[in-house]
Protein backbone atom coordinates (compact mmCIF):
# COMPACT_ATOMS: atom_id res chain seq x y z
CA UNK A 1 0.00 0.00 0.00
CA UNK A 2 1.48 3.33 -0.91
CA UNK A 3 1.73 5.77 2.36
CA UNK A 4 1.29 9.26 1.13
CA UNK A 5 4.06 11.84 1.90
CA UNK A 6 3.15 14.72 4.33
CA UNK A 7 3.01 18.28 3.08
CA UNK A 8 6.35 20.53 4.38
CA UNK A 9 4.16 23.39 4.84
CA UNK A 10 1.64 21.95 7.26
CA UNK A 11 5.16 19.81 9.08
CA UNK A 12 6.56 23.12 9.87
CA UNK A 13 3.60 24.86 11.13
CA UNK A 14 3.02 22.29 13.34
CA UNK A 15 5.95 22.09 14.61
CA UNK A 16 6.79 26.11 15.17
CA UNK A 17 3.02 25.85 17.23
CA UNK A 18 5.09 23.19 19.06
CA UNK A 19 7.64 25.27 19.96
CA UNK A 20 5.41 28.06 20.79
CA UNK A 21 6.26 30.10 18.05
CA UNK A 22 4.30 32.60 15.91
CA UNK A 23 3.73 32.27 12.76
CA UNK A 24 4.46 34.45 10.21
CA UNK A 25 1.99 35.25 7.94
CA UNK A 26 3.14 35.43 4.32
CA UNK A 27 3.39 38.54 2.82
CA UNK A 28 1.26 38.84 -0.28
CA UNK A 29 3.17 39.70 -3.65
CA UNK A 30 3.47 42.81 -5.06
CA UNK A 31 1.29 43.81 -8.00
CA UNK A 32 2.81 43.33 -11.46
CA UNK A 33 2.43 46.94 -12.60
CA UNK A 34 1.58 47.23 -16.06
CA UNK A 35 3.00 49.47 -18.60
CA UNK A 36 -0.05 51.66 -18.28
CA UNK A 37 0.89 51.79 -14.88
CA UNK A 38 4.37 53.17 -14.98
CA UNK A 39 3.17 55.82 -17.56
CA UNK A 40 0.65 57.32 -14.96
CA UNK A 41 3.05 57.58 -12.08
CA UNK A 42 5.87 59.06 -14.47
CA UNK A 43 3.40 61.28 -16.42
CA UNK A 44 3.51 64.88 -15.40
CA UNK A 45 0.04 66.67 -14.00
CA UNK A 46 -1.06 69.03 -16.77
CA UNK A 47 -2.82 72.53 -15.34
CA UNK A 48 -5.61 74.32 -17.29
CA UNK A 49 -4.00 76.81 -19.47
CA UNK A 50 -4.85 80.58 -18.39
CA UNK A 51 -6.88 82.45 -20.56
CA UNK A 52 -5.36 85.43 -22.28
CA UNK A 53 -7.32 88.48 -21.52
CA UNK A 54 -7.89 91.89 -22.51
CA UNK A 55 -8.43 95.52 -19.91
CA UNK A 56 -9.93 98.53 -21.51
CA UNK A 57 -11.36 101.36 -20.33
CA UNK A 58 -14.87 102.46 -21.26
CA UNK A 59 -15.97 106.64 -21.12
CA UNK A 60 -19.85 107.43 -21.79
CA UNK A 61 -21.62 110.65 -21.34
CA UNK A 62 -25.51 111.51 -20.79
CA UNK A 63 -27.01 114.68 -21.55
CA UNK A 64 -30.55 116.01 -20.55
CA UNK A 65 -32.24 119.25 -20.15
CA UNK A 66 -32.42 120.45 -16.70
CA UNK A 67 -36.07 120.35 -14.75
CA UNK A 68 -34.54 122.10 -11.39
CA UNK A 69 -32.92 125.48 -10.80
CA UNK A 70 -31.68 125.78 -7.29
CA UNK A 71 -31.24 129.79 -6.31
CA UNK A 72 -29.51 131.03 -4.05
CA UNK A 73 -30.30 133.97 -2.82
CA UNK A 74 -30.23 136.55 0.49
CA UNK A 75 -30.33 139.78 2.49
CA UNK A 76 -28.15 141.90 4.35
CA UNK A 77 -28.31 145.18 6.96
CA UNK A 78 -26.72 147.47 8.75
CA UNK A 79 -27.36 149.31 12.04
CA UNK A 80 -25.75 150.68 14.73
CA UNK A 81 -27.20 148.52 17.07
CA UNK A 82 -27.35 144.72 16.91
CA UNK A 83 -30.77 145.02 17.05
CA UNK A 84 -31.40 147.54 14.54
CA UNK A 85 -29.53 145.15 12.75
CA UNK A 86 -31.16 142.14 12.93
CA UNK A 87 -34.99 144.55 12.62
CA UNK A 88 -33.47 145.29 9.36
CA UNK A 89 -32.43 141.96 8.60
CA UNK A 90 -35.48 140.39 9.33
CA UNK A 91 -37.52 142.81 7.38
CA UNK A 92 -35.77 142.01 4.31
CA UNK A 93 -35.87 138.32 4.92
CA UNK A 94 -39.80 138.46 5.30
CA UNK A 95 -40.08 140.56 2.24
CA UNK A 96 -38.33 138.23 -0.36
CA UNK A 97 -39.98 134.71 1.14
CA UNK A 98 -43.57 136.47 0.44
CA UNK A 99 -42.20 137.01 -2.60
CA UNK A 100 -40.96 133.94 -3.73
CA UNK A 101 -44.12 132.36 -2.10
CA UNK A 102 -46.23 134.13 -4.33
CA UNK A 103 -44.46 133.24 -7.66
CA UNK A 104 -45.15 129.17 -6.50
CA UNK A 105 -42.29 128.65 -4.86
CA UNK A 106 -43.29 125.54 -2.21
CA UNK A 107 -42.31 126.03 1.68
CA UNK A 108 -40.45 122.56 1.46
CA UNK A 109 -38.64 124.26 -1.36
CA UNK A 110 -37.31 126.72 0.75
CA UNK A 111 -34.31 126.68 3.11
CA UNK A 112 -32.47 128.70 5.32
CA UNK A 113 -28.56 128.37 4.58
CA UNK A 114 -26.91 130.90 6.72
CA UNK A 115 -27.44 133.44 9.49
CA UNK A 116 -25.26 135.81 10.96
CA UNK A 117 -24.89 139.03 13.12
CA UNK A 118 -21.55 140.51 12.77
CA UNK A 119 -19.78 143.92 14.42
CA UNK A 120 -18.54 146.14 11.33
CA UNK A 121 -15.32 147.90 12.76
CA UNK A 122 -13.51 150.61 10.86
CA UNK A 123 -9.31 150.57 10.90
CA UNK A 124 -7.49 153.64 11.25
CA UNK A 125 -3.75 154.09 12.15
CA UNK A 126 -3.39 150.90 13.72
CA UNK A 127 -7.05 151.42 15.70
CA UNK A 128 -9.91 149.87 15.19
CA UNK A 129 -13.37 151.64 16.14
CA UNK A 130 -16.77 149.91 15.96
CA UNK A 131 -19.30 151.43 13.90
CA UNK A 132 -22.44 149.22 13.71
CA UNK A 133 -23.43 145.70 13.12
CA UNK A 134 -24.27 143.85 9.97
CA UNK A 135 -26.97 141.23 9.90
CA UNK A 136 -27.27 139.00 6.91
CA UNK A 137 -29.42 136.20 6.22
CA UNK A 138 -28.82 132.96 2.83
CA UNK A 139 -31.74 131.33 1.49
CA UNK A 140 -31.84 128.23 -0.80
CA UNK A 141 -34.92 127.82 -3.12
CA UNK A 142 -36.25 124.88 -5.32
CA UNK A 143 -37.47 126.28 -8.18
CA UNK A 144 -39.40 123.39 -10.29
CA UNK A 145 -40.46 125.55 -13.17
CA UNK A 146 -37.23 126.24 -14.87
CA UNK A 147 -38.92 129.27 -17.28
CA UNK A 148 -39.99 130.99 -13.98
CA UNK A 149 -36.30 131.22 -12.81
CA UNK A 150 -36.18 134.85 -13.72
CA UNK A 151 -39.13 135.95 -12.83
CA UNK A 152 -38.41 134.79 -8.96
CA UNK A 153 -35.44 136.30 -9.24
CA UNK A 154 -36.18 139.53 -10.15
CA UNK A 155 -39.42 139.33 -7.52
CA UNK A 156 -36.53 139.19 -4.85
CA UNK A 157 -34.65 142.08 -6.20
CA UNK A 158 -38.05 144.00 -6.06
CA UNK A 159 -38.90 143.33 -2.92
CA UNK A 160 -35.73 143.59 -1.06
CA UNK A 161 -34.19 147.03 -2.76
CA UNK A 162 -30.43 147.24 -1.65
CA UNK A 163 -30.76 144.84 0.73
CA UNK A 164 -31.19 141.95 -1.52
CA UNK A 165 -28.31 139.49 -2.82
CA UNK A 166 -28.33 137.19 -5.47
CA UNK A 167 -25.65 134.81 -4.76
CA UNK A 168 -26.08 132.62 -8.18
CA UNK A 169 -28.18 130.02 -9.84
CA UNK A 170 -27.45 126.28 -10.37
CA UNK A 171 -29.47 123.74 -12.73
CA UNK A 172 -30.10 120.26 -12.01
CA UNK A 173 -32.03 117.28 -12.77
CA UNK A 174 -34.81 116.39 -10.04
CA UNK A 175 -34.32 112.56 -10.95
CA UNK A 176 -30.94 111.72 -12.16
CA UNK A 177 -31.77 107.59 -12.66
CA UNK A 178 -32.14 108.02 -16.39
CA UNK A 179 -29.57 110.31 -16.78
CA UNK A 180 -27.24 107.83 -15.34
CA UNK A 181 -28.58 104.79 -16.74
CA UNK A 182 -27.61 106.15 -20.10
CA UNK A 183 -24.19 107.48 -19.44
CA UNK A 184 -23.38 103.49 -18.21
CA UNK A 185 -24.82 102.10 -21.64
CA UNK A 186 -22.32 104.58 -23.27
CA UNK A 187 -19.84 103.76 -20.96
CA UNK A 188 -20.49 99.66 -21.40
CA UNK A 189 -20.83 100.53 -25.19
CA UNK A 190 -17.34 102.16 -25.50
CA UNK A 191 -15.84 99.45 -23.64
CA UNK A 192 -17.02 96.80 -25.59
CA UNK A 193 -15.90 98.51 -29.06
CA UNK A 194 -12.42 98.55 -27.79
CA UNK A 195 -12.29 95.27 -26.86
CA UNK A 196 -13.27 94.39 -29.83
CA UNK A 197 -10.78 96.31 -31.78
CA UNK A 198 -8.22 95.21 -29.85
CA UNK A 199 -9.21 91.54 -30.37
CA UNK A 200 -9.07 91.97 -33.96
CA UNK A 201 -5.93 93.46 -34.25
CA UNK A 202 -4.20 90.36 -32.26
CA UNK A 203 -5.82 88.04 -34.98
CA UNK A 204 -8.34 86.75 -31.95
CA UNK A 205 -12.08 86.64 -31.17
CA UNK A 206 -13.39 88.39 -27.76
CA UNK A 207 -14.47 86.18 -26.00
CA UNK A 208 -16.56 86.80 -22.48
CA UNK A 209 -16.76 89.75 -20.09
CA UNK A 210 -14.91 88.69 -17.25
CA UNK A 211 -15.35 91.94 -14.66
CA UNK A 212 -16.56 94.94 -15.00
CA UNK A 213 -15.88 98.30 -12.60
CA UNK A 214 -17.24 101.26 -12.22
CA UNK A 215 -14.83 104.11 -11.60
CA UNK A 216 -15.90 106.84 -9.21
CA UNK A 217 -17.92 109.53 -11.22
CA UNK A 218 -18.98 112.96 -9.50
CA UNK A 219 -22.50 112.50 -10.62
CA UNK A 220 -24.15 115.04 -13.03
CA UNK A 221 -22.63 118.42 -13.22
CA UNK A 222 -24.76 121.74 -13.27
CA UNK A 223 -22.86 124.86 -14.73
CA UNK A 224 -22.98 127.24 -11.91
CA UNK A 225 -24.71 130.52 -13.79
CA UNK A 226 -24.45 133.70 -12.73
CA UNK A 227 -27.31 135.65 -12.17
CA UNK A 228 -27.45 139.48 -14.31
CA UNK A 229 -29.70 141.04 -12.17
CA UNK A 230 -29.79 144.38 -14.28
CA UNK A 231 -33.15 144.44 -16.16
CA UNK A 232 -37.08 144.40 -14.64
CA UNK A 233 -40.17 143.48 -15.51
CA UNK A 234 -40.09 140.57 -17.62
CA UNK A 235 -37.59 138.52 -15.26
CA UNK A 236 -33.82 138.28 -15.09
CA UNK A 237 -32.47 136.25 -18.26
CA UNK A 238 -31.21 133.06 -17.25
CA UNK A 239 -29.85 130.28 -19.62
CA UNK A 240 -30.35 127.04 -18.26
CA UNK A 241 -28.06 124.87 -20.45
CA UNK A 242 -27.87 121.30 -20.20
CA UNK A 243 -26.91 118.91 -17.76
CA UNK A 244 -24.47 116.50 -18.40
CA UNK A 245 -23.28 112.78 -16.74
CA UNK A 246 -20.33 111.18 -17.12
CA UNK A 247 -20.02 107.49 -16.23
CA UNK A 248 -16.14 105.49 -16.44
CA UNK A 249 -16.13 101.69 -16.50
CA UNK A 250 -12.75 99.14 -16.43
CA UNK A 251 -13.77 96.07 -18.42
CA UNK A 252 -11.89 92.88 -18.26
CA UNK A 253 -12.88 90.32 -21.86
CA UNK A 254 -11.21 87.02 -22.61
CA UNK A 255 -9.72 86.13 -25.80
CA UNK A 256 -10.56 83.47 -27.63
């Protein structure tokens, strides 16, 4: 009868339990790496390229007739008292707000600016002697009918005599949102056309807008006009201009 031979691997682990001794398991074989493998640990990690981009600088202007004069207007007196003064002062004052009030000038449209009650000293050879006082009195009105400019003005000249002061005029646009709405289309139009030139003249296509910034613009800008106040009856001539916006943008366009 053939006696079959025992396995060596199960002889030894019997006899290192025997002995008391761990055994070790086997440690596994490494992976045969492939050469797809080897290429993807050697193979350098490729980044997105960057885009090439373009900056320009957009400029766009909005014009519009103004709707809003804003006077400004006021009184002064002397006296040789503080007080007779101020009486003077006041009388003045009273006179040109009825007189504004009657050419439809609204109370919210009127505001007091400045007040003041100053000594009036005269200088001689190093001395100085006080004469009187001088009271004086600023008013800012709203005036929402632009043609009727002149006619309030010359309504304060009338009823204030010498004591009157016209200080100037200034023209503005009660609601500037339009305005400004279409100085930005300008603006965004004038950037986009230069991009676009730009783009051409690498040999490339624009490609999206990236950013855009508005720069900081000082709004709509009234002409200050100086008021002639020679001349009665039929007003004091005032030329109200236009009123113009200025809006500057940074725009930042890929290329394709």
């Amino acid at each position: 009868m053939t006696v079959p031979l025992p396995r060596p691997t199960a002889g030894l682990a019997v006899a290192l339990l025997a002995l008391g001794l761990p055994l070790l398991a086997a440690a596994p074989a490494p992976a045969l790496a492939g050469p797809d493998a080897v290429a993807a640990v050697s193979a350098p990690v490729r980044s997105a390229p960057v885009p090439s981009t373009i900056t320009v600088t957009g400029v766009g202007s909005a014009t519009a007739v103004p709707d809003l004069a804003v006077v400004s207007v006021g009184v002064e007196a002397v006296g040789k008292t503080a007080q007779a003064a101020q009486d003077a002062q006041s009388k003045a004052a009273n006179a040109l707000l009825n007189a504004v009030r009657e050419r439809g000038v609204a109370e919210q449209d009127v505001r007091t600016e400045g007040l003041s009650l100053t000594p009036v000293y005269k200088y001689k050879d190093g001395n100085s002697t006080l004469t009187g006082y001088q009271a004086a009195q600023t008013f800012s009105l709203k005036v929402r009918m632009v043609a009727r400019t002149g006619l309030i003005l010359q309504s304060v000249t009338d009823a204030t005599g010498d004591a009157g002061r016209i200080h100037g005029v200034v023209f503005d646009v009660a609601d500037r949102t339009d305005l400004r709405a279409r100085a930005r289309a300008s603006a965004h139009k004038d950037a986009h056309a230069k991009a676009l030139q730009y783009a051409r003249l690498s040999g490339r296509d624009l490609g999206r807008l990236v950013s855009l910034t508005e720069g900081v613009s000082g709004g709509p800008s009234p002409v200050p006009a100086p008021a002639d106040v020679a001349g009665s009856g039929a007003g004091v001539p005032i030329a109200p201009g236009e009123i113009q916006d200025d809006v500057r943008v940074t725009a930042v366009y890929e290329l394709d």
